[in-house]
C-alpha atoms as a PDB file:
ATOM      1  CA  UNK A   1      56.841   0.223  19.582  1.00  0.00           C
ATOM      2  CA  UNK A   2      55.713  -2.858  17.349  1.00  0.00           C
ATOM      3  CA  UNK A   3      52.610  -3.411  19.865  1.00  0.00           C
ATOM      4  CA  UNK A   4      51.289   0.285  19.371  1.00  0.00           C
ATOM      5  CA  UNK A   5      51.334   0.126  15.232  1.00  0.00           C
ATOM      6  CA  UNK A   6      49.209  -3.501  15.913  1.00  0.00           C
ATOM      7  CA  UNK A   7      46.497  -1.859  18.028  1.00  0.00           C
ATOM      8  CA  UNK A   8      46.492   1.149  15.674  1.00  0.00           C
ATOM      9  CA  UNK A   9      46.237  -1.330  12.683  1.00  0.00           C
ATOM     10  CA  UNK A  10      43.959  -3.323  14.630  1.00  0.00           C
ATOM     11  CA  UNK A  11      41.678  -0.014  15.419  1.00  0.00           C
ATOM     12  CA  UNK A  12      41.479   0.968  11.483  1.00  0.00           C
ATOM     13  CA  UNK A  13      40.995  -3.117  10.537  1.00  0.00           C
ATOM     14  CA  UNK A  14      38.016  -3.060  12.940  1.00  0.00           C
ATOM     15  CA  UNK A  15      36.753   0.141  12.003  1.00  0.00           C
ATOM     16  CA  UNK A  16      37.196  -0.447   8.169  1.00  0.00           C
ATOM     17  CA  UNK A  17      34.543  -4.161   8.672  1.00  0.00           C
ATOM     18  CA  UNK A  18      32.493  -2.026  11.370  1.00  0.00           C
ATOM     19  CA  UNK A  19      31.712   0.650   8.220  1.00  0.00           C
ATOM     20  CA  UNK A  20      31.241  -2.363   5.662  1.00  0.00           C
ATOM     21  CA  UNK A  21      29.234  -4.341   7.998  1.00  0.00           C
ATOM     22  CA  UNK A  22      26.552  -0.871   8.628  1.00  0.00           C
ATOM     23  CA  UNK A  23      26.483  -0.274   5.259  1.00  0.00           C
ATOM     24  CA  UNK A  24      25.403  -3.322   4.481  1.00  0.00           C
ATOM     25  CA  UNK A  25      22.761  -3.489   7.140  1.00  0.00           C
ATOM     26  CA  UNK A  26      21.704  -0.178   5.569  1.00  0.00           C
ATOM     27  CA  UNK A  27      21.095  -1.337   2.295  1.00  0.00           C
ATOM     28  CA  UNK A  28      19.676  -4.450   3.338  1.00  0.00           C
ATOM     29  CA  UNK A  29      16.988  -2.239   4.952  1.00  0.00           C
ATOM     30  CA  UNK A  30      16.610   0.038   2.321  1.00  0.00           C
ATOM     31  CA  UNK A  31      15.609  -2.633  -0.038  1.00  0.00           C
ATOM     32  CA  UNK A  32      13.118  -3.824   1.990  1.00  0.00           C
ATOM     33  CA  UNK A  33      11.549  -0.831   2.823  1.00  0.00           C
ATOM     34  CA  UNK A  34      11.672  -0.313  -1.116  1.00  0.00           C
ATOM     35  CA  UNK A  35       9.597  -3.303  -0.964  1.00  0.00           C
ATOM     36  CA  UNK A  36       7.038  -1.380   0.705  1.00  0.00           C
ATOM     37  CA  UNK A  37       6.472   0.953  -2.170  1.00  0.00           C
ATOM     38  CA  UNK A  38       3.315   0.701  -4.625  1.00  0.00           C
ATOM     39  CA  UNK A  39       4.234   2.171  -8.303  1.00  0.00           C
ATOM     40  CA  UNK A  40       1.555   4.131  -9.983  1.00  0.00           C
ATOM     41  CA  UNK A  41       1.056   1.288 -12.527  1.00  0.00           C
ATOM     42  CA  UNK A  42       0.016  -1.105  -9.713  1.00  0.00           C
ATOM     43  CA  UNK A  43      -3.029   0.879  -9.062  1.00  0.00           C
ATOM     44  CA  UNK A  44      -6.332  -0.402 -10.586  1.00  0.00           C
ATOM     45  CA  UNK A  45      -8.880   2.053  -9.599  1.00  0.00           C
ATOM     46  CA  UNK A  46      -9.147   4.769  -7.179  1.00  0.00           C
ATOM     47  CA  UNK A  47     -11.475   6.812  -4.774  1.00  0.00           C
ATOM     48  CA  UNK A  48     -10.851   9.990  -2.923  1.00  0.00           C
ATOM     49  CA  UNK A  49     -12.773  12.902  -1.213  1.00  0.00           C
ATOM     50  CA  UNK A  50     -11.956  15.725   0.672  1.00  0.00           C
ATOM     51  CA  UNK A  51     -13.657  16.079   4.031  1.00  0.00           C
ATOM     52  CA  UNK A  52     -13.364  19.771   4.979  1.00  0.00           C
ATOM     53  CA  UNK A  53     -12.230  20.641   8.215  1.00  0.00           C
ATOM     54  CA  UNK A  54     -11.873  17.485   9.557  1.00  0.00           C
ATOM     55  CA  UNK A  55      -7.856  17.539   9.732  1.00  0.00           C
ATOM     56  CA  UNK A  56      -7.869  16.204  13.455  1.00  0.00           C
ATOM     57  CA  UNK A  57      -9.888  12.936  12.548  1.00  0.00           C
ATOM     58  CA  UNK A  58      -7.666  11.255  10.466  1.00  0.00           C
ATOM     59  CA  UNK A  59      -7.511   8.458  13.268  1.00  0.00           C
ATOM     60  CA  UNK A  60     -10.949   8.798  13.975  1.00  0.00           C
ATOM     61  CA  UNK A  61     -11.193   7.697  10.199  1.00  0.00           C
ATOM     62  CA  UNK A  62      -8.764   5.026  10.594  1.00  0.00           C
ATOM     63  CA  UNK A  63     -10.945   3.705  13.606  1.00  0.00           C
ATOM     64  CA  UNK A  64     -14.518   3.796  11.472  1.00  0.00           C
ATOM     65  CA  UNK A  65     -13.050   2.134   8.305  1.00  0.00           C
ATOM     66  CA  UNK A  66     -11.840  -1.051  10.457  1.00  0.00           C
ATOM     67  CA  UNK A  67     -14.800  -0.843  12.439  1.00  0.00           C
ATOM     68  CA  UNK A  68     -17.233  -1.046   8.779  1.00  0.00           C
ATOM     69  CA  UNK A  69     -15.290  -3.836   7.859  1.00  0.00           C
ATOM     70  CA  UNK A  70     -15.319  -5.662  10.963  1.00  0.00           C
ATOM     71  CA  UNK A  71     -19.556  -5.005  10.210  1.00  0.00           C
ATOM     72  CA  UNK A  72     -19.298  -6.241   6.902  1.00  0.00           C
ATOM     73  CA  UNK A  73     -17.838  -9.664   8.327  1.00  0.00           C
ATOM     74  CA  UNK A  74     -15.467  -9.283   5.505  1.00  0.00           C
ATOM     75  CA  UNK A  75     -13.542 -12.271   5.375  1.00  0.00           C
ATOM     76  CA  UNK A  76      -9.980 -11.081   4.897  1.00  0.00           C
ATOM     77  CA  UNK A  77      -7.554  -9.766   7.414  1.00  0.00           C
ATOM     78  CA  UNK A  78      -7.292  -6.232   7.898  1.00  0.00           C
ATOM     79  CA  UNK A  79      -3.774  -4.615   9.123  1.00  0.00           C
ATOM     80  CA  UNK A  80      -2.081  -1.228   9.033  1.00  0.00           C
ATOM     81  CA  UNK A  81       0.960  -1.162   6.725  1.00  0.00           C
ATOM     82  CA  UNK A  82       3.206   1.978   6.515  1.00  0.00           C
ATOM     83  CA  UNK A  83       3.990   2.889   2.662  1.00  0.00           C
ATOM     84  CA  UNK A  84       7.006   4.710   1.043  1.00  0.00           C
ATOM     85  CA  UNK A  85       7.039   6.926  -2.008  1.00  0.00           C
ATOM     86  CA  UNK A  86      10.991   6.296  -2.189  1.00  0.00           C
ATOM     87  CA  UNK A  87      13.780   4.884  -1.031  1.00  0.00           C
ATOM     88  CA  UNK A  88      14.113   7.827   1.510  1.00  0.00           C
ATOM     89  CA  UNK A  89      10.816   9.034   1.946  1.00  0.00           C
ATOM     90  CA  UNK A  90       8.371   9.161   4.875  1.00  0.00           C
ATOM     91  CA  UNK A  91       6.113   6.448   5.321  1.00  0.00           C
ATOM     92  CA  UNK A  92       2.056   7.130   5.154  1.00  0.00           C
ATOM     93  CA  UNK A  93       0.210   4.593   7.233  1.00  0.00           C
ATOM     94  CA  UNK A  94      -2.765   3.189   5.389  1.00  0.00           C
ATOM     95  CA  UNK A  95      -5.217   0.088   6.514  1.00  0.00           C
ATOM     96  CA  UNK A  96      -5.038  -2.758   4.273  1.00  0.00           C
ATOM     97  CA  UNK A  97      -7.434  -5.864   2.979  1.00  0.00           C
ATOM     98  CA  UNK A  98      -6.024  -8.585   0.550  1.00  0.00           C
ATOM     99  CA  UNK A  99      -7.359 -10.968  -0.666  1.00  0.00           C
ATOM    100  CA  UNK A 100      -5.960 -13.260  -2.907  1.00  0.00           C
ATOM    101  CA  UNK A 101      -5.257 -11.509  -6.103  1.00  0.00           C
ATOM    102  CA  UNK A 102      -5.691  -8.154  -5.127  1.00  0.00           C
ATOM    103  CA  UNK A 103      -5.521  -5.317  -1.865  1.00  0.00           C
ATOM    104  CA  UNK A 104      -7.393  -2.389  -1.059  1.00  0.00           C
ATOM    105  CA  UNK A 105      -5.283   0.635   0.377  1.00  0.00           C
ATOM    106  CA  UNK A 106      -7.256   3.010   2.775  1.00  0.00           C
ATOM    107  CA  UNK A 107      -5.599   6.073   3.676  1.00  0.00           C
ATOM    108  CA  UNK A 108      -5.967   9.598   4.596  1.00  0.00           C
ATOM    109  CA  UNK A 109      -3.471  13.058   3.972  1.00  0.00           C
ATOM    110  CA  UNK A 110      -4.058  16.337   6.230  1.00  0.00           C
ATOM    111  CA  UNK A 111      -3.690  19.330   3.869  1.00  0.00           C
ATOM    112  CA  UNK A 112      -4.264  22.581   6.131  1.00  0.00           C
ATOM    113  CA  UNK A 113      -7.339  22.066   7.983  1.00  0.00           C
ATOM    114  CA  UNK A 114      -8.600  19.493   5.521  1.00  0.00           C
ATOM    115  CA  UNK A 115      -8.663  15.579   5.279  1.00  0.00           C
ATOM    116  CA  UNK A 116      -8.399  14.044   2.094  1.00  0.00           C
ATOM    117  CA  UNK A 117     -10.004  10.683   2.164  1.00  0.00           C
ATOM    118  CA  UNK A 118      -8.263   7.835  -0.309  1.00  0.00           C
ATOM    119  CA  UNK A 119      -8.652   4.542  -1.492  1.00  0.00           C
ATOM    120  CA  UNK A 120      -6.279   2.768  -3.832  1.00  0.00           C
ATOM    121  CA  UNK A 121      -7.446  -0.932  -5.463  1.00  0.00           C
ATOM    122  CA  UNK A 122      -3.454  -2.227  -6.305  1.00  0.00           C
ATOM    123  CA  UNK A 123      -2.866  -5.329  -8.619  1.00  0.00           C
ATOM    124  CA  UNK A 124      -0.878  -8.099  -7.169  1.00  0.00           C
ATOM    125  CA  UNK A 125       2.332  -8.729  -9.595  1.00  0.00           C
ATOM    126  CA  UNK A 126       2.229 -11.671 -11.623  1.00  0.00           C
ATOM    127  CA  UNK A 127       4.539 -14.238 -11.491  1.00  0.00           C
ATOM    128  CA  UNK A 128       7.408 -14.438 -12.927  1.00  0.00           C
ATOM    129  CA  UNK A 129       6.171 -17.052 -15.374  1.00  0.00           C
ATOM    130  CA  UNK A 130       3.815 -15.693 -16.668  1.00  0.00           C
ATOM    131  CA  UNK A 131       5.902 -12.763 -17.404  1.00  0.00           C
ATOM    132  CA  UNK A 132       7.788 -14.573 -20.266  1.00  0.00           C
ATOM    133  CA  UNK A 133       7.061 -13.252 -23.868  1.00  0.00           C
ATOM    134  CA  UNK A 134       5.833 -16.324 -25.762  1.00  0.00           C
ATOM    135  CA  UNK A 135       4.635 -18.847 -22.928  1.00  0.00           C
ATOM    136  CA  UNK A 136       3.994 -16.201 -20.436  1.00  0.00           C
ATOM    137  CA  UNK A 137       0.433 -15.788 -21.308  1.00  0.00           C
ATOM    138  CA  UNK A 138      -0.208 -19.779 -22.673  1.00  0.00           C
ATOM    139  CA  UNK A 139       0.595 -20.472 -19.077  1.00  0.00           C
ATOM    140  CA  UNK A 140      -1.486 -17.662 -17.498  1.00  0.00           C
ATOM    141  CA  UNK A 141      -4.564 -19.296 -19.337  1.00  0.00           C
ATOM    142  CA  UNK A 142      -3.808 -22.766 -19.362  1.00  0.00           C
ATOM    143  CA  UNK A 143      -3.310 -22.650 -15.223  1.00  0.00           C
ATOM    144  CA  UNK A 144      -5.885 -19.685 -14.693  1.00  0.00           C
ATOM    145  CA  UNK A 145      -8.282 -20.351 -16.939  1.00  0.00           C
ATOM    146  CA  UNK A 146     -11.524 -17.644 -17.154  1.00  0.00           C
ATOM    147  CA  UNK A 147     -10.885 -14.233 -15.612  1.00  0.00           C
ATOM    148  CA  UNK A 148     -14.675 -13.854 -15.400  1.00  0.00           C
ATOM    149  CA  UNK A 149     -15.587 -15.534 -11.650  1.00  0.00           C
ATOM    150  CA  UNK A 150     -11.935 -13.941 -11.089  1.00  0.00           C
ATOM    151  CA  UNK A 151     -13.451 -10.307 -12.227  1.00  0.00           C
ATOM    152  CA  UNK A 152     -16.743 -10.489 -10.337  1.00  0.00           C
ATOM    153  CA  UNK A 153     -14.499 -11.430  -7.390  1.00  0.00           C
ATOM    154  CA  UNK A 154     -12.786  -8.671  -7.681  1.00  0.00           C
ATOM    155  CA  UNK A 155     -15.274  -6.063  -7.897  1.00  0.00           C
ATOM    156  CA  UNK A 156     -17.438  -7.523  -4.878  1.00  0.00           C
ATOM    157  CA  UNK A 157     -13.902  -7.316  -2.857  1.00  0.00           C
ATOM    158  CA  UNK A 158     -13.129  -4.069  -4.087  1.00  0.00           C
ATOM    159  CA  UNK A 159     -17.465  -2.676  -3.602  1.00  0.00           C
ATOM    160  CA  UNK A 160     -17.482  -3.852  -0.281  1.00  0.00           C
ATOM    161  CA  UNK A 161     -14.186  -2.380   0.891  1.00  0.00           C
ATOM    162  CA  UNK A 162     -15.284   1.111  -0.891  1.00  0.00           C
ATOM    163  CA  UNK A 163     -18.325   1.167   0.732  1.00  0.00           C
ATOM    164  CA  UNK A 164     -16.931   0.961   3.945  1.00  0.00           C
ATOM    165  CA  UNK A 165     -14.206   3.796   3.423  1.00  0.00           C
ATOM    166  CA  UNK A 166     -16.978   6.166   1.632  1.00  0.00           C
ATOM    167  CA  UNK A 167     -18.887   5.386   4.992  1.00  0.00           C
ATOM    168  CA  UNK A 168     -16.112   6.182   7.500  1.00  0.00           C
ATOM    169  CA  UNK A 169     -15.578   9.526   5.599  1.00  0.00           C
ATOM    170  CA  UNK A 170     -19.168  10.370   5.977  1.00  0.00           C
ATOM    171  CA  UNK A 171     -19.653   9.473   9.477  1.00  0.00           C
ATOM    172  CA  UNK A 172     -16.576  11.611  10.022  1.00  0.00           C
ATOM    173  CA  UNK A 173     -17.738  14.794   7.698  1.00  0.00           C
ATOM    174  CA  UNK A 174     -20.922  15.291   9.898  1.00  0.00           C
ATOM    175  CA  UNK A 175     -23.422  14.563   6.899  1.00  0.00           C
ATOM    176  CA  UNK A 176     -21.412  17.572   5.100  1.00  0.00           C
ATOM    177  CA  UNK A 177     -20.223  15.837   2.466  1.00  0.00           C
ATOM    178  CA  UNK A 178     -21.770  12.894  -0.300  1.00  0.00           C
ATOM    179  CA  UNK A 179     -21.622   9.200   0.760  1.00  0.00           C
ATOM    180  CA  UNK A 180     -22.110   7.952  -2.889  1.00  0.00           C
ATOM    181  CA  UNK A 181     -18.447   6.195  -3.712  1.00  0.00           C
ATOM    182  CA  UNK A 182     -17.926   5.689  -7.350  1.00  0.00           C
ATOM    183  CA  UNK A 183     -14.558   4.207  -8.548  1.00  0.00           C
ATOM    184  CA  UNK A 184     -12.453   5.874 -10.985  1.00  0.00           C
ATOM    185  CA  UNK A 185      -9.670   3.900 -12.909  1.00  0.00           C
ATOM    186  CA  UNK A 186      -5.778   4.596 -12.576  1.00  0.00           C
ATOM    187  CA  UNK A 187      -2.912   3.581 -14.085  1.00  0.00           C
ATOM    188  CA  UNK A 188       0.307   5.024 -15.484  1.00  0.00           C
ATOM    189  CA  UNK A 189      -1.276   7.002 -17.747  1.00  0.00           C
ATOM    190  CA  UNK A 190      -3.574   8.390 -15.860  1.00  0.00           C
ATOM    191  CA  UNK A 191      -7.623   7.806 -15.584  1.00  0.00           C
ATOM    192  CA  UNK A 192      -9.346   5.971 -18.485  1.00  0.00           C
END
């Protein structure tokens, strides 16, 4: 009689960790697929068009954008990354450049029979450090120094990349839409 109540407590004892241990591995996931999520106020500038009809060449756009980078001999590595909007929402694939202070997010959305054609320039987070009220930005300037070589940088990185998205959504349109790419700024508040 004793030896059945010590499996049974066994059972629950085993079950009870088995629960804890899975919802921890859930969790643990969950935060780093939260990792993988870009807020609004990350976004510098933007770029988007709307190639109608094109629905079924959203890989087909995929393929052009690495292969106008790869033409470009841009120097930074390019990768696919799949993006949440939440902690439980469906990831949107998207090909990514960084380079060292910033990254350039490529993607595409099917609406109907439609492709909408995106590009995202996101801000890397500061560090912590210089995130401090008082010292925060005596350090920024006294390790950084000028942002000017660090904003032309920037906007050849983020020109180039552009180009080559406004490029891939042209060769995919059939001519039928523009291939001029102008950048828009983002933020929380919307554009500028």
């Amino acid at each position: 009689m004793f030896g059945i109540f010590s499996l049974i407590s066994s059972l629950f004892t085993l079950l009870f960790w088995g629960v804890i241990i899975a919802f921890i591995v859930f969790v643990v996931l969950k935060i780093n697929q939260a990792k993988q999520q870009i807020t609004e106020d990350q976004v510098a500038e933007r770029w988007d068009r709307l190639v109608p009809n094109k629905a079924e060449k959203k890989e087909e756009f995929f393929a052009k954008v690495k292969d106008e980078i790869g033409k470009k001999q841009v120097r930074y590595p390019v990768q696919e990354r799949n993006v949440t909007t939440g902690a439980f929402g469906l990831p949107e694939k998207y090909v990514v450049v960084e380079n060292e202070n910033h990254s350039c997010y490529i993607g595409a959305v099917v609406e109907g029979t439609d492709l909408h054609a995106n590009w995202a320039l996101k801000r890397s987070l500061p560090h912590f450090l210089y995130l401090t009220p008082v010292l925060g930005p005596m350090f920024y300037r006294l390790l950084h120094g000028s942002d000017f070589n660090k904003v032309n940088r920037k906007n050849a990185f983020a020109d180039v990349i552009l180009d080559c998205a406004a490029q891939a959504a042209f060769d995919i349109s059939d001519g039928v839409i523009e291939r001029k790419a102008q950048r828009k700024a983002s933020g929380k508040m919307g554009p500028i």
